[in-house]
C-alpha atoms as a PDB file:
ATOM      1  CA  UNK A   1      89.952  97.375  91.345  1.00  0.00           C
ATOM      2  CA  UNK A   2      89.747  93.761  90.761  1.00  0.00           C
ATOM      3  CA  UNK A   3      87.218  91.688  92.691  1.00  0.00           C
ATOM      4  CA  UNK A   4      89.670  89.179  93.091  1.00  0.00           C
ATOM      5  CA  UNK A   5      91.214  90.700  95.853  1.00  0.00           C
ATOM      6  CA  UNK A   6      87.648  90.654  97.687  1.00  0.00           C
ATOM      7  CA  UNK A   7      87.796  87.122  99.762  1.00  0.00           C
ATOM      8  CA  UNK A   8      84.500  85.310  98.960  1.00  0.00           C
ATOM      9  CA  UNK A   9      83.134  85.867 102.880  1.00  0.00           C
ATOM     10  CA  UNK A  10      83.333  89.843 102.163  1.00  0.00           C
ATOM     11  CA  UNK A  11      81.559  89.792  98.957  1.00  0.00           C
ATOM     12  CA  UNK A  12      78.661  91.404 100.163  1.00  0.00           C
ATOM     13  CA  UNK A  13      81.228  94.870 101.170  1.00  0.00           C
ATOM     14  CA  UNK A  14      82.531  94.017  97.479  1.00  0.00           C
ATOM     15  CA  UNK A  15      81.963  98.001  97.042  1.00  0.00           C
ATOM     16  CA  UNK A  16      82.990  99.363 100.258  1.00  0.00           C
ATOM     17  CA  UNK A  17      85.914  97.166  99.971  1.00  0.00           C
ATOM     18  CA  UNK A  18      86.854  97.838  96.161  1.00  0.00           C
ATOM     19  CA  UNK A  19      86.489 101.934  97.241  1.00  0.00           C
ATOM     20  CA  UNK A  20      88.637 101.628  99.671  1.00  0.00           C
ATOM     21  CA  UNK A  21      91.428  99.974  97.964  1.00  0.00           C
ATOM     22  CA  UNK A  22      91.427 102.145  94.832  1.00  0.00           C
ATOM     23  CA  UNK A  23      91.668 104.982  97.504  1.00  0.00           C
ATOM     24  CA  UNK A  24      94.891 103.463  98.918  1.00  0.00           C
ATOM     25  CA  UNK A  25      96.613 102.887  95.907  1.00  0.00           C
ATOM     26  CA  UNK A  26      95.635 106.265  95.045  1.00  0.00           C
ATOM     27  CA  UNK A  27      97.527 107.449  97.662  1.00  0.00           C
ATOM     28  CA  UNK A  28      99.881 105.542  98.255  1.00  0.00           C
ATOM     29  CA  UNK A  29     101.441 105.782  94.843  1.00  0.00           C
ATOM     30  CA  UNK A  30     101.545 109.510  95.447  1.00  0.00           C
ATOM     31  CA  UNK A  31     102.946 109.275  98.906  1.00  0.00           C
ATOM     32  CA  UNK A  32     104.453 106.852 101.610  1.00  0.00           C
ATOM     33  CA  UNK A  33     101.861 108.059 104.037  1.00  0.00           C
ATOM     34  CA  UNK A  34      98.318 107.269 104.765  1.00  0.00           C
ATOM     35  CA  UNK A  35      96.494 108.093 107.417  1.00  0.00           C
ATOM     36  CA  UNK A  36      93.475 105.548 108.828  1.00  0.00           C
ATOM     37  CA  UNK A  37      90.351 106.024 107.377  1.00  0.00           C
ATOM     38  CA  UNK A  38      86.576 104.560 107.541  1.00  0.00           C
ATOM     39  CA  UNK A  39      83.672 103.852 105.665  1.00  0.00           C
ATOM     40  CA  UNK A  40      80.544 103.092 107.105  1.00  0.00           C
ATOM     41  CA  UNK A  41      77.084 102.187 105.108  1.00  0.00           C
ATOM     42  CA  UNK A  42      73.855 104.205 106.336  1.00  0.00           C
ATOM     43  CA  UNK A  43      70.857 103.243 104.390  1.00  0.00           C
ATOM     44  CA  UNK A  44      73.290 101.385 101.537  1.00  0.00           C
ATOM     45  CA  UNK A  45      74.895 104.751 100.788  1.00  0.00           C
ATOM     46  CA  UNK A  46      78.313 104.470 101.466  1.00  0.00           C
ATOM     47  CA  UNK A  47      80.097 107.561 103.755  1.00  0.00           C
ATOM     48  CA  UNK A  48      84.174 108.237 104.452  1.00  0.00           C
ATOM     49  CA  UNK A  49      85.127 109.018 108.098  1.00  0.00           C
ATOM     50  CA  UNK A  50      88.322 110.828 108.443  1.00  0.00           C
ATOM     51  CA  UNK A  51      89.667 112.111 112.414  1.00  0.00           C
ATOM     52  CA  UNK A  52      91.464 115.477 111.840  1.00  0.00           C
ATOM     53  CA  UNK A  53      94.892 116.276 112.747  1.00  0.00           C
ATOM     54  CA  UNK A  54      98.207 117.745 112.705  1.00  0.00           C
ATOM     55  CA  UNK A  55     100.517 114.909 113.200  1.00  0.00           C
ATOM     56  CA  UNK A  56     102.811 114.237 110.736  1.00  0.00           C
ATOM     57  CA  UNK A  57     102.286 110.055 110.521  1.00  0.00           C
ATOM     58  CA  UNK A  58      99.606 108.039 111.380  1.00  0.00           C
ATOM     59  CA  UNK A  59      99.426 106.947 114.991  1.00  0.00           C
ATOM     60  CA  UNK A  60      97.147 104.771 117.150  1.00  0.00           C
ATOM     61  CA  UNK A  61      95.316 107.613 118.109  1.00  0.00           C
ATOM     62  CA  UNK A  62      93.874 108.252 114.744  1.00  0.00           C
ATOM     63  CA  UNK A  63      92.606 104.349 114.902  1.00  0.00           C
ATOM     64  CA  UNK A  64      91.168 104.604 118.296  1.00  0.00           C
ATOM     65  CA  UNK A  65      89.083 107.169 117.667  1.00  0.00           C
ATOM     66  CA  UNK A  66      87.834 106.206 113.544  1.00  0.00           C
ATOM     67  CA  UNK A  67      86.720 102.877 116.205  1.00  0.00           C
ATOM     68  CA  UNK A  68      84.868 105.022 118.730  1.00  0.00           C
ATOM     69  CA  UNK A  69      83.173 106.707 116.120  1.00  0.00           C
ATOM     70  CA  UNK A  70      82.336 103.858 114.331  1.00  0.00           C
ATOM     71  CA  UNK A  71      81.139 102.166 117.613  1.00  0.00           C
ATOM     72  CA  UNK A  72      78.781 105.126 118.184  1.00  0.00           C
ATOM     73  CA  UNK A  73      77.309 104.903 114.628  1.00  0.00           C
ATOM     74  CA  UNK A  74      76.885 101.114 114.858  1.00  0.00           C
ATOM     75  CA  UNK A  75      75.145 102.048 117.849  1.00  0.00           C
ATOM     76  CA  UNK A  76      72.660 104.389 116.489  1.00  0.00           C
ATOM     77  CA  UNK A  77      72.125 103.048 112.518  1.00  0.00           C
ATOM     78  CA  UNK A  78      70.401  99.630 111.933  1.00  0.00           C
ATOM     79  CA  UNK A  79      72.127  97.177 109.345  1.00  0.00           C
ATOM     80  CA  UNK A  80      75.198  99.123 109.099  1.00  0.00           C
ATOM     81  CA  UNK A  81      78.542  97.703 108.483  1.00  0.00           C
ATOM     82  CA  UNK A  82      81.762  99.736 108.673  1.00  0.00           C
ATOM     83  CA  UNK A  83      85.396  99.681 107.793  1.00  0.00           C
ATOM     84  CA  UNK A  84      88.435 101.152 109.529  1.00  0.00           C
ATOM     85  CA  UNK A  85      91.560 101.193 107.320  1.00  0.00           C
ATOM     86  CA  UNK A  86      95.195 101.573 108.505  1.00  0.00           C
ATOM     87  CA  UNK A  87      98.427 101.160 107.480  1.00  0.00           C
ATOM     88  CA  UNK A  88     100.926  98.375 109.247  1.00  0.00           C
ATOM     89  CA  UNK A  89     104.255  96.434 108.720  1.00  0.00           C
ATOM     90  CA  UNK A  90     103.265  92.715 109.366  1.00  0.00           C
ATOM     91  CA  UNK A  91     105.825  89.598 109.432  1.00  0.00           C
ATOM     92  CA  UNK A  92     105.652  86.910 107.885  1.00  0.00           C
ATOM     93  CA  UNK A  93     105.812  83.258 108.881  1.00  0.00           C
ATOM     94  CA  UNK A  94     109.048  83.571 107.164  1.00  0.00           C
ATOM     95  CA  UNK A  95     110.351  86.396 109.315  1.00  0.00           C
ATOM     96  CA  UNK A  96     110.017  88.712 106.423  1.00  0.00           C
ATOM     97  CA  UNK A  97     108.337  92.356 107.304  1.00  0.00           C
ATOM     98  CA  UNK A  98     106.098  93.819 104.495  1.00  0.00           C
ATOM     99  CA  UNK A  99     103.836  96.771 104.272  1.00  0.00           C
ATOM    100  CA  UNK A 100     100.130  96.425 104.342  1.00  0.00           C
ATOM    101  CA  UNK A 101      96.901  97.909 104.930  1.00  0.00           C
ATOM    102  CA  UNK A 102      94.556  96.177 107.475  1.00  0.00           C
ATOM    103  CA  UNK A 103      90.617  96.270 106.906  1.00  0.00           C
ATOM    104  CA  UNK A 104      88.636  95.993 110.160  1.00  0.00           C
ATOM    105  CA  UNK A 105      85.530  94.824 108.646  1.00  0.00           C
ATOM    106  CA  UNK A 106      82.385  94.999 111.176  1.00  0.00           C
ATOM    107  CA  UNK A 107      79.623  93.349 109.551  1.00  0.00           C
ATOM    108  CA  UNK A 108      75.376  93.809 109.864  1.00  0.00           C
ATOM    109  CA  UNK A 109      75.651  91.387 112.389  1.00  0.00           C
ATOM    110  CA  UNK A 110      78.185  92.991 114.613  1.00  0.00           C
ATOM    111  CA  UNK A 111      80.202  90.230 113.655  1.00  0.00           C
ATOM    112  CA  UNK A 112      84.528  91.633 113.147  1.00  0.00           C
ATOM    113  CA  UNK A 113      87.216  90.107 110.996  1.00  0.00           C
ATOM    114  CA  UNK A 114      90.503  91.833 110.376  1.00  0.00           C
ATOM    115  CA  UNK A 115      91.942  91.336 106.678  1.00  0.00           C
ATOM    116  CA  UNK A 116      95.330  91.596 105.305  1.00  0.00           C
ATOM    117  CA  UNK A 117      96.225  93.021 102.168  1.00  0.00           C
ATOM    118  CA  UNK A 118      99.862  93.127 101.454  1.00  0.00           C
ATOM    119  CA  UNK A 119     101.325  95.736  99.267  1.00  0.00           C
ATOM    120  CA  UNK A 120     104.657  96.581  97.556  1.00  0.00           C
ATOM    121  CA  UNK A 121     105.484  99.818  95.817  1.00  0.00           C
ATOM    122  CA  UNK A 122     106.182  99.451  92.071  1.00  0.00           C
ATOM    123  CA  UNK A 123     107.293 102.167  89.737  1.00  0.00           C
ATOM    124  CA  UNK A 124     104.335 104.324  89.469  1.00  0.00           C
ATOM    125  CA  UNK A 125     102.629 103.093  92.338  1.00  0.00           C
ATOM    126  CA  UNK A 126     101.723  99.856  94.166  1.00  0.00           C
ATOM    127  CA  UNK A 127     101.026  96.522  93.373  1.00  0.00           C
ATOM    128  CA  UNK A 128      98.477  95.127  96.225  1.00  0.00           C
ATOM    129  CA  UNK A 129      98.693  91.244  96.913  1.00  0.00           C
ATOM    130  CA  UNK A 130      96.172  88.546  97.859  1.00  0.00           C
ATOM    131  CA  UNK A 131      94.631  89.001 100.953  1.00  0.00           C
ATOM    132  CA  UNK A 132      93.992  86.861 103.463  1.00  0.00           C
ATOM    133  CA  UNK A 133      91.752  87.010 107.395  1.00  0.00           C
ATOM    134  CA  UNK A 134      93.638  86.795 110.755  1.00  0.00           C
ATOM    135  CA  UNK A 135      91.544  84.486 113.211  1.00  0.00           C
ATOM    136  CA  UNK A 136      91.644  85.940 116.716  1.00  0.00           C
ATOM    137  CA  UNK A 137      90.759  83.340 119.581  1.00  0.00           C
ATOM    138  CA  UNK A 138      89.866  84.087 122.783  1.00  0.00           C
END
């Protein structure tokens, strides 16, 4: 994967990050589907975190409980940082709906920021876009 799709705030996840994405276009140019997914750090060795089940899409369930598990981890490990990925249709400004994959990044600090990736499917596969951080005010 190409580090230019890693926005300069998340370089230091550069790896977690980069993993992540080549899994997604992995799958996803194999399959429409993809069910959310984590990664969390624990001692700088990097660990997936998958919730089993039997659906047949991914649902909000799956992404509720990735978060409490992640929640419990950041709980228990010092200087971790985790990611929850999931697939979504956003809209654009335009009023155009794409596909994309969101990144839940929560940092060492405990600090969150959500990150977009767009993504269209190509022959062969998928061609992720520029990403870019939703700001969530209070």
């Amino acid at each position: 994967m190409n580090n230019r799709l890693i926005l300069q705030q998340h370089a230091p996840y550069a790896t977690m990050l980069n993993k992540s994405l080549d899994f997604c276009e992995l799958l996803l140019s194999r399959s429409s589907l993809l069910y959310p997914f984590a990664l969390t750090t624990v001692e700088n060795e990097i660990h997936c975190v998958f919730v089993p089940s039997n659906a047949q899409s991914a649902n909000s369930e799956m992404i509720e409980a990735l978060q409490i598990l992640l929640d419990e981890h950041q709980k228990t490990a010092k200087n971790s940082a985790n990611l929850l990925v999931y697939p979504a249709t956003v809209t654009h400004p335009n009023s155009t709906e794409c596909d994309a994959l969101i990144f839940a990044i929560n940092d060492t600090q405990g600090h969150n920021t959500v990150t977009i990736y767009p993504y269209e499917h190509v022959e062969n596969g998928i061609k992720i876009k520029q990403p870019y951080t939703c700001d969530f005010s209070d």
